[in-house]
Protein backbone atom coordinates (compact mmCIF):
# COMPACT_ATOMS: atom_id res chain seq x y z
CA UNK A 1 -9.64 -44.88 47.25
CA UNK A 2 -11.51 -41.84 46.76
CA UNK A 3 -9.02 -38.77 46.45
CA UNK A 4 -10.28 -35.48 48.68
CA UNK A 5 -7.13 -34.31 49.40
CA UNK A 6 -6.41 -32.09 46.62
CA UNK A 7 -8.14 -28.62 47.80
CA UNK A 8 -8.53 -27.42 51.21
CA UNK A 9 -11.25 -28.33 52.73
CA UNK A 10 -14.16 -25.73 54.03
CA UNK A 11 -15.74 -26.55 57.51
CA UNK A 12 -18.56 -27.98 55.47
CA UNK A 13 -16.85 -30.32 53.92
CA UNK A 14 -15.21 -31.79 56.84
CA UNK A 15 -18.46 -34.33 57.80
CA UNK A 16 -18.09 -35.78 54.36
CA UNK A 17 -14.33 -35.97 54.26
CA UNK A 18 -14.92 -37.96 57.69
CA UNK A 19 -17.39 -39.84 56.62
CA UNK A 20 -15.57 -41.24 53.52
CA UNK A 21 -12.23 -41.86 55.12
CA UNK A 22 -14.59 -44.02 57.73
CA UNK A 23 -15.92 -45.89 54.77
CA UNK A 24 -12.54 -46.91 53.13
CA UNK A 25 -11.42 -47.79 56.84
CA UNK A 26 -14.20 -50.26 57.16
CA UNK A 27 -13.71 -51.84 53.50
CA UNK A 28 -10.14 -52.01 54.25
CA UNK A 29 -10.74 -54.02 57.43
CA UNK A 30 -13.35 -56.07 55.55
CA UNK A 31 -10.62 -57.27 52.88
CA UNK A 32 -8.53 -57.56 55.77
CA UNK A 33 -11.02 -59.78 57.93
CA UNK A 34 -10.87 -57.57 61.01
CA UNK A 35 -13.39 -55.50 63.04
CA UNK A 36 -12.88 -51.91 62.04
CA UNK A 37 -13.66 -51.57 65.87
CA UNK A 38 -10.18 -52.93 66.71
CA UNK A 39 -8.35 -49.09 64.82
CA UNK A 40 -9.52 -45.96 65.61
CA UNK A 41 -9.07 -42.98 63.49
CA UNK A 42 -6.10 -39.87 64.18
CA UNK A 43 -7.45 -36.99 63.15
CA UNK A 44 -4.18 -35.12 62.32
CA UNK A 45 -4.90 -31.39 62.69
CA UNK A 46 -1.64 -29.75 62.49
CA UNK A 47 -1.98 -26.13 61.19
CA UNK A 48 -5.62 -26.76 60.83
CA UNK A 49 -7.98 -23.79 62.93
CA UNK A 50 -10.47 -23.78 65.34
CA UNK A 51 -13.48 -23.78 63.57
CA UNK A 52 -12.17 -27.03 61.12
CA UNK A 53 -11.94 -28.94 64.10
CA UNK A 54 -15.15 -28.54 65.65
CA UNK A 55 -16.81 -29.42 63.11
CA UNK A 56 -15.17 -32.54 63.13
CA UNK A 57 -15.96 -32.95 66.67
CA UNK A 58 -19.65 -32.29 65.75
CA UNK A 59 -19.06 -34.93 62.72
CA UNK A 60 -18.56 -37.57 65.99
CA UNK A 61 -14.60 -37.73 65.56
CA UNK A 62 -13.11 -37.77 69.14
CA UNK A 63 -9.49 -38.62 68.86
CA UNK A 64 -6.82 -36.20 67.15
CA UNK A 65 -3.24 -35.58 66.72
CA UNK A 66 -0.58 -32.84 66.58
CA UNK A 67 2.58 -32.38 65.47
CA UNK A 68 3.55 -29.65 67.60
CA UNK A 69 3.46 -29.19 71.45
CA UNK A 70 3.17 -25.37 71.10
CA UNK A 71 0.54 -25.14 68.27
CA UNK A 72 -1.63 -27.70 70.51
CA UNK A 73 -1.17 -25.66 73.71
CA UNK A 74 -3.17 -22.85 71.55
CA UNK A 75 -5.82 -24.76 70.75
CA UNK A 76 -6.59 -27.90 72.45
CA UNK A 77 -6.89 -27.02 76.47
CA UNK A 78 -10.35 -25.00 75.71
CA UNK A 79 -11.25 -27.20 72.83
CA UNK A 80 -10.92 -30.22 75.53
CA UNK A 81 -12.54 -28.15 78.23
CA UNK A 82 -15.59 -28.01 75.94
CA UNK A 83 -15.39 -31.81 74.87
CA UNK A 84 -14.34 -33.48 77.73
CA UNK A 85 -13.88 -37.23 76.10
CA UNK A 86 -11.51 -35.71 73.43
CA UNK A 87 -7.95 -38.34 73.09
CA UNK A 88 -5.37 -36.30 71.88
CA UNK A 89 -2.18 -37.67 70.76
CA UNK A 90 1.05 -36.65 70.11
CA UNK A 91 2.27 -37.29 66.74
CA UNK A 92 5.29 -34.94 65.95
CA UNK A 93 8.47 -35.27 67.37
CA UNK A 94 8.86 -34.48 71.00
CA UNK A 95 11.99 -31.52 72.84
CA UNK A 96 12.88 -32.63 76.08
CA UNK A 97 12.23 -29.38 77.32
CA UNK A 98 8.66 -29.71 76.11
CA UNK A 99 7.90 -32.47 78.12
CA UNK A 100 5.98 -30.66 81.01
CA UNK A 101 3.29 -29.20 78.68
CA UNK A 102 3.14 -32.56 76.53
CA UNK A 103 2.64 -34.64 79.38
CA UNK A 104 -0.27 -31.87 80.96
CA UNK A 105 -1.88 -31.85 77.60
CA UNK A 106 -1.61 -35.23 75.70
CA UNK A 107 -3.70 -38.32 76.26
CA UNK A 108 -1.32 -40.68 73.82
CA UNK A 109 2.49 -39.79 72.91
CA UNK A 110 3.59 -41.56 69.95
CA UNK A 111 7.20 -40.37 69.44
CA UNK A 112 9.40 -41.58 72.27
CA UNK A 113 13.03 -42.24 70.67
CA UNK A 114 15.49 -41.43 72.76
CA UNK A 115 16.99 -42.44 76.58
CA UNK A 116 17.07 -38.42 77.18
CA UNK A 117 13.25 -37.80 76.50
CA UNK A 118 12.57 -41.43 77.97
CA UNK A 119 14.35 -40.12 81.45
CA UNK A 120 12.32 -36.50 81.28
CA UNK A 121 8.99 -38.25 80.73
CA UNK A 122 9.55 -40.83 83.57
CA UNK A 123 10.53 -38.09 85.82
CA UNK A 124 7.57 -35.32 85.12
CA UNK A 125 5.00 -38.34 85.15
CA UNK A 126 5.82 -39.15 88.37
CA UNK A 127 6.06 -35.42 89.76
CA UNK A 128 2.63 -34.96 88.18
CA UNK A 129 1.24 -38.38 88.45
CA UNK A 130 -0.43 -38.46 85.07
CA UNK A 131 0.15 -41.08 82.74
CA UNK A 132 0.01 -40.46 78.85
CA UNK A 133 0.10 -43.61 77.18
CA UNK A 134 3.31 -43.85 75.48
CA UNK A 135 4.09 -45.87 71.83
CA UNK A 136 7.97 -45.99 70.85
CA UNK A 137 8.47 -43.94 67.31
CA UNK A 138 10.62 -46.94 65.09
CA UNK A 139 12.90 -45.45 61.89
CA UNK A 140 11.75 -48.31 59.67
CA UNK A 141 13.92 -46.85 56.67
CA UNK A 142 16.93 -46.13 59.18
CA UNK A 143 16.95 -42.81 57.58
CA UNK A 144 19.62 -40.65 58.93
CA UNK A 145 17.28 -37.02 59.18
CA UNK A 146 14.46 -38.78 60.72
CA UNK A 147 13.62 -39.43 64.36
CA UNK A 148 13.21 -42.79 65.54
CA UNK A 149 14.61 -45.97 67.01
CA UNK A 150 16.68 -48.45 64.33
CA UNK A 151 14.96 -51.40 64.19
CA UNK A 152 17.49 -53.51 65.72
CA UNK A 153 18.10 -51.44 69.19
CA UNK A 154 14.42 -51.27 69.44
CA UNK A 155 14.18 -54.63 72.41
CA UNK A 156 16.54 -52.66 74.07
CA UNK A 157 15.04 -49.38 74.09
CA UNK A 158 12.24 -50.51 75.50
CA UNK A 159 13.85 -52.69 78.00
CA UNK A 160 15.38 -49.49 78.83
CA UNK A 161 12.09 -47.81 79.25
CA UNK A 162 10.07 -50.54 81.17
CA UNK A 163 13.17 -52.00 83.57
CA UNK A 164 15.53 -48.04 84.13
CA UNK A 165 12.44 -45.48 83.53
CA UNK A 166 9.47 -47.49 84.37
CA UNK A 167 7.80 -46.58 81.62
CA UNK A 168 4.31 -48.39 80.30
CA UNK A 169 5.25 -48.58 76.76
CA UNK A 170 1.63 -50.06 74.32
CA UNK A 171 2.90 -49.64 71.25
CA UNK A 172 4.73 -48.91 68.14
CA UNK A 173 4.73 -45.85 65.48
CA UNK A 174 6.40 -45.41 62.28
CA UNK A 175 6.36 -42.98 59.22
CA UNK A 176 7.90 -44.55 56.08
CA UNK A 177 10.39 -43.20 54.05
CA UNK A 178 8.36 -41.00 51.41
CA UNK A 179 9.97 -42.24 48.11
CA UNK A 180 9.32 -46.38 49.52
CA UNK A 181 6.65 -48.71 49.07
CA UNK A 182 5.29 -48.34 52.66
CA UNK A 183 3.52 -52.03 52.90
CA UNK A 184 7.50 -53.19 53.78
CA UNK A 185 7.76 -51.22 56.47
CA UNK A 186 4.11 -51.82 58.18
CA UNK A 187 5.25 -55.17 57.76
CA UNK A 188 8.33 -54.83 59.73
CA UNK A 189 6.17 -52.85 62.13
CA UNK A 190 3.92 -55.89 62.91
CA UNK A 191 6.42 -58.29 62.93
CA UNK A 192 8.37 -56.30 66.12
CA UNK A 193 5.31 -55.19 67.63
CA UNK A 194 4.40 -59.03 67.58
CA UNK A 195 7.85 -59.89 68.97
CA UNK A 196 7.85 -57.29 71.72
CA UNK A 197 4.02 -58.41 72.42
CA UNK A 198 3.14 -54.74 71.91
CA UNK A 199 -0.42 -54.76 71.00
CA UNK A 200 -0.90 -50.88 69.31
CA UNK A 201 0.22 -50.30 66.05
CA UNK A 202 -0.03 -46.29 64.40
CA UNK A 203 0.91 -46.29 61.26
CA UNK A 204 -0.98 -45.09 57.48
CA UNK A 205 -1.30 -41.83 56.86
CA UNK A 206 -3.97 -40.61 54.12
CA UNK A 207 -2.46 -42.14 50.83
CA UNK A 208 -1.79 -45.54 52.37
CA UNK A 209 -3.84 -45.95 55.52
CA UNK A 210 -5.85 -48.75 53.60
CA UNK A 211 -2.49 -50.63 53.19
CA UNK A 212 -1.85 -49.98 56.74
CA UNK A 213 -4.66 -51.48 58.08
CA UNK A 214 -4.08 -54.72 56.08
CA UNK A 215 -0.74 -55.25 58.17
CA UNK A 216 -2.55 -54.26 61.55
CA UNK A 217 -3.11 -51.18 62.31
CA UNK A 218 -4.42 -50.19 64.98
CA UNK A 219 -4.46 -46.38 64.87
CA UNK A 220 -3.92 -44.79 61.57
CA UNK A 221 -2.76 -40.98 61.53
CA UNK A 222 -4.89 -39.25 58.30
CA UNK A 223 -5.23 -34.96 58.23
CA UNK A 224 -4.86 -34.33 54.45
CA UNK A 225 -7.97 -36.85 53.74
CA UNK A 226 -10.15 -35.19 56.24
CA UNK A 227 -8.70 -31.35 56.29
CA UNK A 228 -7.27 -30.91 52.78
CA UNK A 229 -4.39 -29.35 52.13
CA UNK A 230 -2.13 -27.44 54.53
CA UNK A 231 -3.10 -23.87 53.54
């Protein structure tokens, strides 16, 4: 894999960033023998500005993420004004008193962990009647400062939130523990989301996202690869 990620990138350099990350996705799915039409790309643009993103809009790159409900309320209502087919997704972990702007704002929230935010999403989706596609966040390394449902109260989790809450959950989401080989936790990934019959999968981030995609991915979260580095 081609490294970008070691400067920040310029505007200019975005297209080509985008461009090569789209390339390794497709070889990746090759060696994998799937479609690279079954993922689609996360743009990850936490702390990244206006400008950066447009012209990865203009590079053809419609869905994004955020890690932050306030930092996306700045930027993304205008920015989707303008592009109107933008899918942005929540990718950061998620207050319970945020839940009235993330549900307004996000197309895709990736992070539910809890029965409390479970409850406050069920309850301003139905006052509001709009439906963000929800994926349960899963603490693969059952690492105590991390968000995340252990992998073993995960069935009932989301019993909880389909049969109490009446939540649609698709899907799954997990970021490894840093200092781990991440394929054995997309691994353990697949292997619930296959159990649960949960067909979405986000997981790979720029340094592994090729590995990701070998255990299933269906959404892989990259910003560093296409951005650079966090100024």
């Amino acid at each position: 894999m081609t490294d970008m990620s070691s400067t920040q990138a310029t505007p200019s350099d975005i297209p080509a960033r985008l461009q090569l990350v789209r390339q390794e996705m497709a070889l990746a799915a090759e060696a994998a023998g799937r479609d690279v039409h079954s993922m689609k790309l996360v743009a990850v643009a936490k702390t990244v500005p206006v400008p950066a993103i447009e012209e990865a809009i203009g590079a053809g790159q419609r869905v994004f993420g955020e890690n932050r409900v306030q930092e996306a309320h700045a930027k993304w209502p205008a920015l989707k004004e303008r592009h109107t087919d933008i899918e942005l997704h929540l990718v950061g972990p998620l207050q319970s008193n945020k839940v009235r702007e993330a549900v307004a704002l996000f197309d895709v929230i990736e992070t539910v962990d809890r029965p409390k935010l479970a409850r406050a999403l069920a309850e301003e989706m139905v006052r509001t009647a709009k439906r963000p596609r929800l994926f349960v966040q899963v603490n693969t390394g059952e690492e105590a400062q991390k968000a995340g449902v252990a992998p073993g109260e995960l069935a009932d989790f989301i019993a909880l939130c389909r049969d109490t809450f009446g939540l649609a959950i698709e899907g799954l989401m997990c970021i490894p523990p840093f200092d781990e080989e991440p394929a054995m936790h997309f691994a353990l990934l697949a292997k619930l989301a296959d159990q649960l019959e949960l067909r979405e999968l986000s997981m790979g981030m720029s340094g592994d996202f090729a590995r990701a995609i070998s255990f299933g991915a269906t959404y892989v979260r990259i910003g560093t690869a296409i951005f650079g580095e966090r100024a």
